[in-house]
PDB file of N, CA and C in Angstrom:
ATOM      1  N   UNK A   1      69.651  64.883  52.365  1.00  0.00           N
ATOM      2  CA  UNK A   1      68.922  66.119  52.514  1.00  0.00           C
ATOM      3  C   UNK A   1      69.295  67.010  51.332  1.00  0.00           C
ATOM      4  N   UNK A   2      67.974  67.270  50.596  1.00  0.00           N
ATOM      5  CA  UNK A   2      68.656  68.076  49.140  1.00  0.00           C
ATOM      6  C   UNK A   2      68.065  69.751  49.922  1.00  0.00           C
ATOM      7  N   UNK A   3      68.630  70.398  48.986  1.00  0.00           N
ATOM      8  CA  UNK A   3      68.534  71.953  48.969  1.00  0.00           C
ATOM      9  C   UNK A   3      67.434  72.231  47.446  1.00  0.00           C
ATOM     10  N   UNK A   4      66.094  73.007  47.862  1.00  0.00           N
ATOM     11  CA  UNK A   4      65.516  73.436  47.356  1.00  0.00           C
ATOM     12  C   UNK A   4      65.425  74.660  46.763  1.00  0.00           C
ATOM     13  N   UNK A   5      65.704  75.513  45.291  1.00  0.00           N
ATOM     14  CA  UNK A   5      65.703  76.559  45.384  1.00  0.00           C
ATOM     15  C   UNK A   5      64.849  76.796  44.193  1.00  0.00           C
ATOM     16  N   UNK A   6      64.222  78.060  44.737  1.00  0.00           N
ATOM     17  CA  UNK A   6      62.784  78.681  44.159  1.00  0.00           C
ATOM     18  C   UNK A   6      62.744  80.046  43.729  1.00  0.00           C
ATOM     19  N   UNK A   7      62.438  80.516  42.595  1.00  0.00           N
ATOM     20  CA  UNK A   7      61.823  81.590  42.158  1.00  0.00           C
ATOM     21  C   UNK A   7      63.040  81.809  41.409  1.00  0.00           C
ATOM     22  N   UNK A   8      64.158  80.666  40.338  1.00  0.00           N
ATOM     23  CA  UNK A   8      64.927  81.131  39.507  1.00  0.00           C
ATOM     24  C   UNK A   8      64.341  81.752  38.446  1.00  0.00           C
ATOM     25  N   UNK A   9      63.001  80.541  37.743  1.00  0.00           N
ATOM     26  CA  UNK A   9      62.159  81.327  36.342  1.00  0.00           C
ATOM     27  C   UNK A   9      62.052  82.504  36.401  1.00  0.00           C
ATOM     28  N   UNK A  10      61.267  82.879  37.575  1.00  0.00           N
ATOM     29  CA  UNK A  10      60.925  84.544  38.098  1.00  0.00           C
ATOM     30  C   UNK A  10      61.848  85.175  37.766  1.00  0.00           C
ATOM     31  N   UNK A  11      62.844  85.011  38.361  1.00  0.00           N
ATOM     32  CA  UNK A  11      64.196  85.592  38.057  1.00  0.00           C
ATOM     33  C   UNK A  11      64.687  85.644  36.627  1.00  0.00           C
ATOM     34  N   UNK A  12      64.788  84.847  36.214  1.00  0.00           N
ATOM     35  CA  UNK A  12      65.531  84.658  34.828  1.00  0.00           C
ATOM     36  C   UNK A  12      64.438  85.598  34.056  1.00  0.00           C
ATOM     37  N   UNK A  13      62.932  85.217  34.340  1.00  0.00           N
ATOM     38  CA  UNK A  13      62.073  86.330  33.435  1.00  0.00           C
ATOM     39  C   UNK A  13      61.916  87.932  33.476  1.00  0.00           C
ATOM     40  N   UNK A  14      62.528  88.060  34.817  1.00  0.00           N
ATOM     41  CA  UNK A  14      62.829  89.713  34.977  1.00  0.00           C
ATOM     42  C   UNK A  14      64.378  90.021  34.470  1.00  0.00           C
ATOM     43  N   UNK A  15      64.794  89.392  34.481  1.00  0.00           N
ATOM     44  CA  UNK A  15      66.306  89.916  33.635  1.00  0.00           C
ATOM     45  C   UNK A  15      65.880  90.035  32.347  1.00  0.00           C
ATOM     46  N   UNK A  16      65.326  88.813  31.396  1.00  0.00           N
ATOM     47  CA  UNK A  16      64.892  88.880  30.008  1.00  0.00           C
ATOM     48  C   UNK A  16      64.438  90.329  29.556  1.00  0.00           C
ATOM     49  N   UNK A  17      63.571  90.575  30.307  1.00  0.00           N
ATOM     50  CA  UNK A  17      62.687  92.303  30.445  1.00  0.00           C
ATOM     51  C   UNK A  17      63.094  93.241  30.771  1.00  0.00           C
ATOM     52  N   UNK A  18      64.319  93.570  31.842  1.00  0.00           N
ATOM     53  CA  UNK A  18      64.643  93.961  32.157  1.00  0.00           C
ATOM     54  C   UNK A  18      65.889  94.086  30.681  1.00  0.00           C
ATOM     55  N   UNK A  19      66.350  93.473  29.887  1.00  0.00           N
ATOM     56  CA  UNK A  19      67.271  93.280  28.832  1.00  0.00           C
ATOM     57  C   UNK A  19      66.727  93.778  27.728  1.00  0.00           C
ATOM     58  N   UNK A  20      65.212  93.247  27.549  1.00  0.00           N
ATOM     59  CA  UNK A  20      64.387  94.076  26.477  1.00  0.00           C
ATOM     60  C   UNK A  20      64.204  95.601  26.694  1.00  0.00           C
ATOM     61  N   UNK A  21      63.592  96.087  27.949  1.00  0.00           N
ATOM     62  CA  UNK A  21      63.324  97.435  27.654  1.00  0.00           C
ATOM     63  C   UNK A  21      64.890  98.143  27.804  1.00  0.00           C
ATOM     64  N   UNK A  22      66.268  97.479  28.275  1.00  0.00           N
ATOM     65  CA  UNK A  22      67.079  98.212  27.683  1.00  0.00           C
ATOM     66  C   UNK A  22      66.984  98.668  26.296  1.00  0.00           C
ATOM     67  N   UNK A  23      67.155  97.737  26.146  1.00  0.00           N
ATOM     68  CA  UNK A  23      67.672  97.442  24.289  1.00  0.00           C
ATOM     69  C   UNK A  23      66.681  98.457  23.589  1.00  0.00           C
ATOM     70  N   UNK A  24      65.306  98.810  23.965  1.00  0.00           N
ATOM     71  CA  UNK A  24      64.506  99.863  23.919  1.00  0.00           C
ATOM     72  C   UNK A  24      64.983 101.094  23.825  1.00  0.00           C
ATOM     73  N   UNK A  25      65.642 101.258  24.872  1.00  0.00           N
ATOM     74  CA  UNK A  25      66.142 103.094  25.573  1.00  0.00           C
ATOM     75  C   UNK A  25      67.282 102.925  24.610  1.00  0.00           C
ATOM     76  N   UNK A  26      68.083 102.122  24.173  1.00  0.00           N
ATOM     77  CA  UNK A  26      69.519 102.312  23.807  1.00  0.00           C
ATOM     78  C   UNK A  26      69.200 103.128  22.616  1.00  0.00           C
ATOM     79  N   UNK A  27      70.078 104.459  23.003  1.00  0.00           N
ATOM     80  CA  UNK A  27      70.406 105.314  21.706  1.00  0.00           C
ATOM     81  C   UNK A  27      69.686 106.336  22.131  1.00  0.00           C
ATOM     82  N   UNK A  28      69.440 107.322  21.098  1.00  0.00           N
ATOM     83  CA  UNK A  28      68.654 108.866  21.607  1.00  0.00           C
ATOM     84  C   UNK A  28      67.345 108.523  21.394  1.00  0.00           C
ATOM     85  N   UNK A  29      66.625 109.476  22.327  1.00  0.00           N
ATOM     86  CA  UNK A  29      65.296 109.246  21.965  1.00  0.00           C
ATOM     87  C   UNK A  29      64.471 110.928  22.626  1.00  0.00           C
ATOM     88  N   UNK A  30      63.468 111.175  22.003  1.00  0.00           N
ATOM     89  CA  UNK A  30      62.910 112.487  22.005  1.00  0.00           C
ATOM     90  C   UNK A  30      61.420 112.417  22.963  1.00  0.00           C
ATOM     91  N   UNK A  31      61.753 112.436  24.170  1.00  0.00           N
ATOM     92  CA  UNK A  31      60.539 112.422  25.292  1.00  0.00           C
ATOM     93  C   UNK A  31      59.752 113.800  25.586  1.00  0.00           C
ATOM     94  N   UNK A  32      58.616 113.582  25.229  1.00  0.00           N
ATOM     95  CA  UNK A  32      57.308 114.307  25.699  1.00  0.00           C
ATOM     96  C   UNK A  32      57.562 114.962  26.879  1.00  0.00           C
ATOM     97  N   UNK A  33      57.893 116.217  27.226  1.00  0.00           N
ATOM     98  CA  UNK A  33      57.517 117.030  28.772  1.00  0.00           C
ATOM     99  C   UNK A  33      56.565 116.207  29.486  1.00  0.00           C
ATOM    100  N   UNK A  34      55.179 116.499  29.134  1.00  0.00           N
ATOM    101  CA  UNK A  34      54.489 115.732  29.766  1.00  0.00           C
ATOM    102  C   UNK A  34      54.509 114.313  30.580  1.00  0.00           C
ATOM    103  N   UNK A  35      55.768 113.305  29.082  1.00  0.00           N
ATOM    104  CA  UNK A  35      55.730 112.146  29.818  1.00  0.00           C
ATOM    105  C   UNK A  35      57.262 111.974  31.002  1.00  0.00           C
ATOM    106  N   UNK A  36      57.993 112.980  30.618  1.00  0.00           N
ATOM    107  CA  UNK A  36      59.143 113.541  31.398  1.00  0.00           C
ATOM    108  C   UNK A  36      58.768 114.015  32.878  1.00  0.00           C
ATOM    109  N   UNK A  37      57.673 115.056  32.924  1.00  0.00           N
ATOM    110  CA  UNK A  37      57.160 115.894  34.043  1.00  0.00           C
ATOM    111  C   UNK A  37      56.489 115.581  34.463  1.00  0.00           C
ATOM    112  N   UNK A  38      55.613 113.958  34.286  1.00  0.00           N
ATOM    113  CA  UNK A  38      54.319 113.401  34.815  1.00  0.00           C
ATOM    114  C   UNK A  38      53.847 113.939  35.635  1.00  0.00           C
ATOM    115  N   UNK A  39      52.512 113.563  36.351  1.00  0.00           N
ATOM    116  CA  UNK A  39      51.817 113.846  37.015  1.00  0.00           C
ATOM    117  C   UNK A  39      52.121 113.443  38.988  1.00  0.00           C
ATOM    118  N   UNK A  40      52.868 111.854  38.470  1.00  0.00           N
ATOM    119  CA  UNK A  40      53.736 111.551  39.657  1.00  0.00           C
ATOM    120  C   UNK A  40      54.570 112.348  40.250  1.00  0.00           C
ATOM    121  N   UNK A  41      55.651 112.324  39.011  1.00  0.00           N
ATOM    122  CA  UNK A  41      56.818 113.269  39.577  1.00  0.00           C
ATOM    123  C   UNK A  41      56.430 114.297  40.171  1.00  0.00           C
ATOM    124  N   UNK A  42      55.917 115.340  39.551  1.00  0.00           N
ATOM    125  CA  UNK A  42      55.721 116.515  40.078  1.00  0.00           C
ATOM    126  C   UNK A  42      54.775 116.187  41.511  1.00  0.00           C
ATOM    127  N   UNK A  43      53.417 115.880  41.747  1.00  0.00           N
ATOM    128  CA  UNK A  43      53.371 115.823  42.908  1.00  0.00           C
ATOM    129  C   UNK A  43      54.085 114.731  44.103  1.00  0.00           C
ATOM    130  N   UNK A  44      55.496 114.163  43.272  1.00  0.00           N
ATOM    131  CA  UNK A  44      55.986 113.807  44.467  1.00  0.00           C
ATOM    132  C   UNK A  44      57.631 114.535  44.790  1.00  0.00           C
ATOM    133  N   UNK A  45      57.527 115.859  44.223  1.00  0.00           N
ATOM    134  CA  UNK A  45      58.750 116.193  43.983  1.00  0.00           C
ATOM    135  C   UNK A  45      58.870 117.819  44.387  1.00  0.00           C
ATOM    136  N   UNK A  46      57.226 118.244  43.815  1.00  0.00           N
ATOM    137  CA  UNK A  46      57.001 119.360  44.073  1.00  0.00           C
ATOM    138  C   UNK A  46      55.711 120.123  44.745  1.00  0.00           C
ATOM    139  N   UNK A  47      55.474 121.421  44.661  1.00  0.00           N
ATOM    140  CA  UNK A  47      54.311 121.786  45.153  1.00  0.00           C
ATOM    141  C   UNK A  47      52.810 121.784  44.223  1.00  0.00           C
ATOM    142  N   UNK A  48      53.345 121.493  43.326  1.00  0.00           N
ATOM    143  CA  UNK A  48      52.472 121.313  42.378  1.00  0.00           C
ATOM    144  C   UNK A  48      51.594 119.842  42.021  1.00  0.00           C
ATOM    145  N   UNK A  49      50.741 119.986  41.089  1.00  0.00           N
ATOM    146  CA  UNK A  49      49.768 118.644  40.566  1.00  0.00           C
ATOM    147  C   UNK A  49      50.341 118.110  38.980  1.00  0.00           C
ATOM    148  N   UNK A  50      50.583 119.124  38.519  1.00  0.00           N
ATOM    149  CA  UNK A  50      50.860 119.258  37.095  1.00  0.00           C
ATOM    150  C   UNK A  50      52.155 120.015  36.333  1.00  0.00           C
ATOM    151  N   UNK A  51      52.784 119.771  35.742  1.00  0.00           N
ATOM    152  CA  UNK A  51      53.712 120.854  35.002  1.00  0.00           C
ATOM    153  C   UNK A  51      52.937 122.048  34.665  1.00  0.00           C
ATOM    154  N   UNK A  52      51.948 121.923  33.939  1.00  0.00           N
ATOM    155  CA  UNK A  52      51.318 122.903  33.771  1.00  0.00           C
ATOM    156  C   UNK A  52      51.207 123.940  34.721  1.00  0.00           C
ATOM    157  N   UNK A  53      50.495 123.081  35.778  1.00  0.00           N
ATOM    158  CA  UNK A  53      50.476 124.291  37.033  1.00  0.00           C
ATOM    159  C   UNK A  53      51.334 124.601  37.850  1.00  0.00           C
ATOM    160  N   UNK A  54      52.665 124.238  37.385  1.00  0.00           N
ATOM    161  CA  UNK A  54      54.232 124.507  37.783  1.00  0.00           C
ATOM    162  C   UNK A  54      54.774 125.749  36.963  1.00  0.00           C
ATOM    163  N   UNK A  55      54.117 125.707  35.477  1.00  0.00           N
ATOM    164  CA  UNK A  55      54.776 126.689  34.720  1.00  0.00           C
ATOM    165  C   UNK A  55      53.254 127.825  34.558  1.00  0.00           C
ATOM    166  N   UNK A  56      52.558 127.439  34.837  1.00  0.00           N
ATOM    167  CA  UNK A  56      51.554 128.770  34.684  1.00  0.00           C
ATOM    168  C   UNK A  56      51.855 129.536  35.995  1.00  0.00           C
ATOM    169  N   UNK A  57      52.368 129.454  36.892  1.00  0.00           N
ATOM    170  CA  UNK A  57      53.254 130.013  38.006  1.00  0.00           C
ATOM    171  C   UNK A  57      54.329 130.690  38.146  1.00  0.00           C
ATOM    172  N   UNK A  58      54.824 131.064  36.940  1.00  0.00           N
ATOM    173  CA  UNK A  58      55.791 131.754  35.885  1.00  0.00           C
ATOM    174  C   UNK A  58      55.526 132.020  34.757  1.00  0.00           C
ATOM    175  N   UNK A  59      53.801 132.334  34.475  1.00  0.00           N
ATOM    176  CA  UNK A  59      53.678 132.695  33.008  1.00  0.00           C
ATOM    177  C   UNK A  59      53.702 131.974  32.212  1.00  0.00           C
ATOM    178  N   UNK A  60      54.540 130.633  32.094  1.00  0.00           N
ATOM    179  CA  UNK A  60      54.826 130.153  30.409  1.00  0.00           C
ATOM    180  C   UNK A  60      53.689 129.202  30.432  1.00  0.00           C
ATOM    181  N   UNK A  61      52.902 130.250  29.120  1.00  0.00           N
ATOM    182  CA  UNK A  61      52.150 128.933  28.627  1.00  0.00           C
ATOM    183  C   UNK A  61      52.217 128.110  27.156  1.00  0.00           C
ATOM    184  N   UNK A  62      53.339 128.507  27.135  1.00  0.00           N
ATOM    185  CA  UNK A  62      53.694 127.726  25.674  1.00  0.00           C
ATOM    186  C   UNK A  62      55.302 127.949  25.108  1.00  0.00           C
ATOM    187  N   UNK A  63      55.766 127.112  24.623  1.00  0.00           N
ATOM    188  CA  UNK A  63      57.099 126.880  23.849  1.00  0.00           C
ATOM    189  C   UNK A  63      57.872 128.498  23.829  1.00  0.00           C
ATOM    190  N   UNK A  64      57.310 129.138  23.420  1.00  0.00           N
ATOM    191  CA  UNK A  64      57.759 130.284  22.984  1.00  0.00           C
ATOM    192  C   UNK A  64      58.389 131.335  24.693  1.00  0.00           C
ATOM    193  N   UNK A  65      57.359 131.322  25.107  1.00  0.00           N
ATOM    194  CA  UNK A  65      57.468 131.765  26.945  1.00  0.00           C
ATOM    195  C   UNK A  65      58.109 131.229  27.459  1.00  0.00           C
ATOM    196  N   UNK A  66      58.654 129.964  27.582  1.00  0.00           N
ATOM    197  CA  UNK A  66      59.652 129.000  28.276  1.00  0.00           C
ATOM    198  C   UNK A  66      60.601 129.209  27.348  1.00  0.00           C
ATOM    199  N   UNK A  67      61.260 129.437  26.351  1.00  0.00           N
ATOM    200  CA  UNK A  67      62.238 129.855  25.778  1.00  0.00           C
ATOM    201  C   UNK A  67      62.602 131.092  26.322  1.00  0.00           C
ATOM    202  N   UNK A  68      61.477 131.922  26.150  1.00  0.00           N
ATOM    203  CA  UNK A  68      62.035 133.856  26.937  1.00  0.00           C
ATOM    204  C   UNK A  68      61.810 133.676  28.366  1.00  0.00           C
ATOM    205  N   UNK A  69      61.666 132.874  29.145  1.00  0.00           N
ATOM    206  CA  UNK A  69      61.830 133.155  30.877  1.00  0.00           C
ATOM    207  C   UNK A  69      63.240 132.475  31.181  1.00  0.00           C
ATOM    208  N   UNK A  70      63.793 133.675  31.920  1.00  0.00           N
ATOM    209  CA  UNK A  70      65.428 133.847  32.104  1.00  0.00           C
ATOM    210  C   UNK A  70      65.435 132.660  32.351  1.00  0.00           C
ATOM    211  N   UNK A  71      66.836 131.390  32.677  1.00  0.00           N
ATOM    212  CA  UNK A  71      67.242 130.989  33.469  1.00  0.00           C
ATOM    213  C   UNK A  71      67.252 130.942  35.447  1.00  0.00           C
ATOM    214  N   UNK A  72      67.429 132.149  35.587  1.00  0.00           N
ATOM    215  CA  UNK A  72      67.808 132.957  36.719  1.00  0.00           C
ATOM    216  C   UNK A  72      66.102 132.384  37.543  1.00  0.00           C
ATOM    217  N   UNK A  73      65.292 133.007  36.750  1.00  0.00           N
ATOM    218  CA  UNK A  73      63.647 133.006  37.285  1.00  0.00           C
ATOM    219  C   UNK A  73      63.233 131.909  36.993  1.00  0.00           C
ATOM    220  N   UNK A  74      63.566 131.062  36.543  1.00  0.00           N
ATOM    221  CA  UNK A  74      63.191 129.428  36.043  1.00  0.00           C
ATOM    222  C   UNK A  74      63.729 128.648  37.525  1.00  0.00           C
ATOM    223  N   UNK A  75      65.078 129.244  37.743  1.00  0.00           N
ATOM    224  CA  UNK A  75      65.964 127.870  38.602  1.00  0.00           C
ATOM    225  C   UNK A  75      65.540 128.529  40.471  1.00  0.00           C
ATOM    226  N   UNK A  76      64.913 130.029  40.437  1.00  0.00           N
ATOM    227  CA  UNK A  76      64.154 130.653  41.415  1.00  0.00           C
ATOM    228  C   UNK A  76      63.703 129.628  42.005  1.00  0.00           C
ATOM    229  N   UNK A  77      62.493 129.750  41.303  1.00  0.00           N
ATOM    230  CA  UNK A  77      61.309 128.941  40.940  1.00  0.00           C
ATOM    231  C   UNK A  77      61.064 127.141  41.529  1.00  0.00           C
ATOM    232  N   UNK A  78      62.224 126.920  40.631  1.00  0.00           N
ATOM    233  CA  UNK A  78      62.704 125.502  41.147  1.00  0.00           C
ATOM    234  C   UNK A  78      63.193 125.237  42.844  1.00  0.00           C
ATOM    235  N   UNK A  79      63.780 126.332  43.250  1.00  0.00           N
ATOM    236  CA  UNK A  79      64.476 126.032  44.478  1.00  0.00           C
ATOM    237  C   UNK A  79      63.164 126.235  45.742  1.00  0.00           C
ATOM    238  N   UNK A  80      62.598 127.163  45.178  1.00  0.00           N
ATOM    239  CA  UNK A  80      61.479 127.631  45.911  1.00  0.00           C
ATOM    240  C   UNK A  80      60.063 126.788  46.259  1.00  0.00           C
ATOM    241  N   UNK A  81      59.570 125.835  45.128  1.00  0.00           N
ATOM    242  CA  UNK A  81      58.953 125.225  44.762  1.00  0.00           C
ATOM    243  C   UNK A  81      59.224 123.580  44.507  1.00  0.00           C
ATOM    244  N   UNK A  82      60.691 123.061  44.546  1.00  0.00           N
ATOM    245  CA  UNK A  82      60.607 121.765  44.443  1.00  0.00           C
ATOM    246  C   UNK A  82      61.331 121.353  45.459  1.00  0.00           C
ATOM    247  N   UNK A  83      61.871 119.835  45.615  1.00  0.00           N
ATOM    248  CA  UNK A  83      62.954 119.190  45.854  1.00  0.00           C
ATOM    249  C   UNK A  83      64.384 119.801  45.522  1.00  0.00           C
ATOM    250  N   UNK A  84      64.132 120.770  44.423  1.00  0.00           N
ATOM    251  CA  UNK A  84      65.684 120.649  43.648  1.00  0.00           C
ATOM    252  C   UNK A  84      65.997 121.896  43.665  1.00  0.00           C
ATOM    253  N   UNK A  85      67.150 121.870  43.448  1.00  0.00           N
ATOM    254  CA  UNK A  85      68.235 123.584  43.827  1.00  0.00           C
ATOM    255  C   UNK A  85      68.122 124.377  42.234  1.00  0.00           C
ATOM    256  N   UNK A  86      68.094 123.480  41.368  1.00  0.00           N
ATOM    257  CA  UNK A  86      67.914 124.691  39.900  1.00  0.00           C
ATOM    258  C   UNK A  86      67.244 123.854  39.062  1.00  0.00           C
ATOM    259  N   UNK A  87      66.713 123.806  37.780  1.00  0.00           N
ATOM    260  CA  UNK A  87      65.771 123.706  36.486  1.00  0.00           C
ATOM    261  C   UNK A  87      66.787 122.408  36.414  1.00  0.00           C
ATOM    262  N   UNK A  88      68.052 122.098  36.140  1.00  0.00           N
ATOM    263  CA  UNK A  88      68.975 121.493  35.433  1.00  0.00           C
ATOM    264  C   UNK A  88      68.688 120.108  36.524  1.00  0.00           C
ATOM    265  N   UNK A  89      68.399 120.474  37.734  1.00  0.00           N
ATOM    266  CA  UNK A  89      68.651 119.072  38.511  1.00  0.00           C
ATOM    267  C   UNK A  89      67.322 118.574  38.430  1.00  0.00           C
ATOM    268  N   UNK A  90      66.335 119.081  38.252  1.00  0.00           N
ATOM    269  CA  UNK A  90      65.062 119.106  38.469  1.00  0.00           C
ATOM    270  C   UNK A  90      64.663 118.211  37.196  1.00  0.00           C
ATOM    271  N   UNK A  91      65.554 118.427  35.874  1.00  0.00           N
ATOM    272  CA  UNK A  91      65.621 117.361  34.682  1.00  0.00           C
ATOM    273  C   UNK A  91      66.596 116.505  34.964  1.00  0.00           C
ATOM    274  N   UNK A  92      67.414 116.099  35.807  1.00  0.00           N
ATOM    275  CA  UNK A  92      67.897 114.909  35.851  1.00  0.00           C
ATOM    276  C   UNK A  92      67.016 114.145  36.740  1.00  0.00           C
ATOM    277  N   UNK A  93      66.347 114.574  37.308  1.00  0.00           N
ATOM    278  CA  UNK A  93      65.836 113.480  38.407  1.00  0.00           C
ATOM    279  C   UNK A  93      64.524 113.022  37.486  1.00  0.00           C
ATOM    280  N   UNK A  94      63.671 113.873  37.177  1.00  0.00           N
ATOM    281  CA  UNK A  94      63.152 113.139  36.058  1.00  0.00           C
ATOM    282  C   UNK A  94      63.135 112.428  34.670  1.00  0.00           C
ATOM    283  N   UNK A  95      64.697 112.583  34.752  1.00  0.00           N
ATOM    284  CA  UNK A  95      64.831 111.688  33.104  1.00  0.00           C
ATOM    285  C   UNK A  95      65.099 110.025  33.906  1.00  0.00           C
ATOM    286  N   UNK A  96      65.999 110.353  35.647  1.00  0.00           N
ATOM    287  CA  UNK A  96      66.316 109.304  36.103  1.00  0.00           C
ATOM    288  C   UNK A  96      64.997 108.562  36.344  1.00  0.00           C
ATOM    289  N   UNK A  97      64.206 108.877  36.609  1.00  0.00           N
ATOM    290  CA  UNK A  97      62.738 108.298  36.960  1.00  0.00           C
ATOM    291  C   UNK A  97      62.228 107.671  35.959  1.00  0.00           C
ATOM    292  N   UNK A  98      62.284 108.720  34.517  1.00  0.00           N
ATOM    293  CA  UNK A  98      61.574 107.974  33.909  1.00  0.00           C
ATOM    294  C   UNK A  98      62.457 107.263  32.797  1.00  0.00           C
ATOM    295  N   UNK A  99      63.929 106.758  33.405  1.00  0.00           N
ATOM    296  CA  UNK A  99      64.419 105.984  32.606  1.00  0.00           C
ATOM    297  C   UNK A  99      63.918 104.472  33.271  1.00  0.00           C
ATOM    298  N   UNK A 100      63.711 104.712  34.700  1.00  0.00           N
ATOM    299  CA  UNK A 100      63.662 103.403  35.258  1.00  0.00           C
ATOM    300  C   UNK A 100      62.502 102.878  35.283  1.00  0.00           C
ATOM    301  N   UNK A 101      61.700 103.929  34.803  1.00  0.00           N
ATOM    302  CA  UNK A 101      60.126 103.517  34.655  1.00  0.00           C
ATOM    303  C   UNK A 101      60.140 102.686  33.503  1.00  0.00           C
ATOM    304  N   UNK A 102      60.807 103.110  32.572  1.00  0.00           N
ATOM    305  CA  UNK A 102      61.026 102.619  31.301  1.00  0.00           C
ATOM    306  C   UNK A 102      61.381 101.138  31.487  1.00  0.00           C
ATOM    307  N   UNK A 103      62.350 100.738  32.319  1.00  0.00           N
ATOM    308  CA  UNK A 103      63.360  99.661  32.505  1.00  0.00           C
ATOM    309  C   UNK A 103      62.587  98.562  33.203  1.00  0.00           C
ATOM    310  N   UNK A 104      61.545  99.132  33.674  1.00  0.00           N
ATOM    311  CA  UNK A 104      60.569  98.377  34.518  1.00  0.00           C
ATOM    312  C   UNK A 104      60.503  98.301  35.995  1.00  0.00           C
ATOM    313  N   UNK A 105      61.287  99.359  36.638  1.00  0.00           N
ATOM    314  CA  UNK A 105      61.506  99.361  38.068  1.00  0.00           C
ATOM    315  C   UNK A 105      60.561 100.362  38.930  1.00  0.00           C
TER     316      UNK A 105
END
């Protein structure tokens, strides 16, 4: 009576990929808000559809406005409006997301 075992290739071909899009992420790299704040995340994270319509909810509509809106009224905002207690956690959970998006998970 032999022992049959199945779905190593499978296997072995998701590690390969899983090894490539490391080797991808390794080192710094400069991510898009947009592709940071997707459209996912935010409506699965927050009250919102869009970053956009997360930050036109505080005024900022551009680089310059999100530089001058306090901290204080940013991480408000966040507690009030997301999953997350301030601005700072609210970017880790989406860098975590979209590292693993990256990774293929």
């Amino acid at each position: 009576m032999g022992l049959k075992i199945t779905g190593i290739d499978e296997f072995s071909e998701k590690l390969n990929s899983l090894s490539k899009n490391a080797e991808r992420l390794d080192g710094t790299h400069k991510v898009e808000f947009k592709d940071l704040f997707n459209d996912s995340f935010m409506i699965g994270n927050t009250k919102y559809k869009t970053m956009n319509d997360f930050f036109d909810a505080v005024g900022v509509t551009d680089a310059d406005s999100f530089k001058e809106l306090p901290d204080e009224i940013l991480d408000a905002h966040v507690s009030k409006n997301t999953k997350f207690s301030n601005w700072q956690e609210m970017q880790i959970a989406a860098s975590k997301e979209y590292t693993l998006s990256k990774l293929g998970f």
